[in-house]
Protein backbone atom coordinates (compact mmCIF):
# COMPACT_ATOMS: atom_id res chain seq x y z
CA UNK A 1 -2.32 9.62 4.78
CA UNK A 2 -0.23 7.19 7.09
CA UNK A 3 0.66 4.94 4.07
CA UNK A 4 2.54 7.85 2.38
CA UNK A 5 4.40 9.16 5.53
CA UNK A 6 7.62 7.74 5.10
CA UNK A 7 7.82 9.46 1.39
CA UNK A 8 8.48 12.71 3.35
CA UNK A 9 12.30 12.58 2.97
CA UNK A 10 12.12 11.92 -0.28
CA UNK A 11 10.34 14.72 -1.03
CA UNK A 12 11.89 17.09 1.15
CA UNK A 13 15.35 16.22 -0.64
CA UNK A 14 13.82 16.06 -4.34
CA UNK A 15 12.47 19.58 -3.15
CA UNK A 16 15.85 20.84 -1.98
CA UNK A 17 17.42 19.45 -4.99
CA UNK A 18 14.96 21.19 -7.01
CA UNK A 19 14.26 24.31 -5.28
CA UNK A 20 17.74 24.97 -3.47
CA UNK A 21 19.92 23.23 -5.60
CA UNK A 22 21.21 21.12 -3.39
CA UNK A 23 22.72 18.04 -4.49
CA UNK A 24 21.90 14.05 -3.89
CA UNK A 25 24.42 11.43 -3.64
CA UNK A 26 23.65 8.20 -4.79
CA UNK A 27 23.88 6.46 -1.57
CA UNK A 28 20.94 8.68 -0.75
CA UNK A 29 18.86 7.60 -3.94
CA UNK A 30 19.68 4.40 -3.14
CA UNK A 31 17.95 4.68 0.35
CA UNK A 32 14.85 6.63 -1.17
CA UNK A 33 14.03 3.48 -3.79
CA UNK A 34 12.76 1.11 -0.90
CA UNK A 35 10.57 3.65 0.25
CA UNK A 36 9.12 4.37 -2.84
CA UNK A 37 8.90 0.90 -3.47
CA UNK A 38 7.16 -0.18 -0.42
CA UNK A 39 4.88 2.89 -0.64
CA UNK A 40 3.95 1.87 -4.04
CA UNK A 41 3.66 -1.64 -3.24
CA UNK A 42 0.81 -1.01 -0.46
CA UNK A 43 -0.72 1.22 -2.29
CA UNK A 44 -1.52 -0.58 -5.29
CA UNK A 45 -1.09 -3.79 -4.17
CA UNK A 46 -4.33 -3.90 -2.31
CA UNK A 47 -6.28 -2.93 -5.82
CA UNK A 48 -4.40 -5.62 -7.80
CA UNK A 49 -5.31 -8.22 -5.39
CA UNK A 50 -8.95 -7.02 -4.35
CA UNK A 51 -8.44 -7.61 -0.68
CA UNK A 52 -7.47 -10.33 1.79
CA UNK A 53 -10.25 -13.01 2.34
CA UNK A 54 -10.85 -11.38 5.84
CA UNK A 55 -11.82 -8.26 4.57
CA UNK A 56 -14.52 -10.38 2.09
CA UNK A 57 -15.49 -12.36 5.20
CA UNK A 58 -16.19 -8.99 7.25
CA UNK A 59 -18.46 -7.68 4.56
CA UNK A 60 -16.53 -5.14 3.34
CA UNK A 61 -16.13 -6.51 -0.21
CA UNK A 62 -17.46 -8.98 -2.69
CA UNK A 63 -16.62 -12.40 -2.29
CA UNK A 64 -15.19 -14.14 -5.86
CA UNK A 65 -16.58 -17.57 -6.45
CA UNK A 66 -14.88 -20.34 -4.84
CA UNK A 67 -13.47 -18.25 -2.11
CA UNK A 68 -13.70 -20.18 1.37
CA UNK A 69 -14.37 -16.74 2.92
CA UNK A 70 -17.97 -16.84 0.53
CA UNK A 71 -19.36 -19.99 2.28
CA UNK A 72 -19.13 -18.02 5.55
CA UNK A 73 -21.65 -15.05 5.85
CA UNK A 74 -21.00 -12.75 9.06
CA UNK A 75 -24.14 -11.92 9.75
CA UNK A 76 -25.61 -15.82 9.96
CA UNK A 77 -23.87 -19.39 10.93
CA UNK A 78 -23.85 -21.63 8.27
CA UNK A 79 -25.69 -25.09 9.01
């Protein structure tokens, strides 16, 4: 939920534009595209990439081959 906060002004003025009629400069698109952008960029940027090496290191997800992160188990020290 905390990814998506800062959409709710877009979609408070896309639903006063749609609902009241209320009209949207382009200054004020203009300011809702980097939201939307950066929203959409955390979002699915994560499931592009598969992760940062830390979260493969801490378990949480499948190490590819050749990743430093797979030599390194967190439950053992290598030796």
């Amino acid at each position: 939920m905390a990814p998506f906060s800062p959409l709710v002004p877009v979609f408070g003025m896309s639903s006063a534009a749609v609902l009241l009629g209320e009209g949207i400069s382009a200054a004020r698109w203009l300011a809702a595209v980097p939201l939307v952008g950066g929203v959409a960029l955390t979002s699915f940027g994560r499931a592009r990439t598969g992760g940062g090496s830390a979260v493969r290191a801490a378990g949480r997800g499948r190490p590819r081959p050749g990743d430093p992160a797979a030599a390194v188990s967190p439950t053992r020290l290598p030796t």
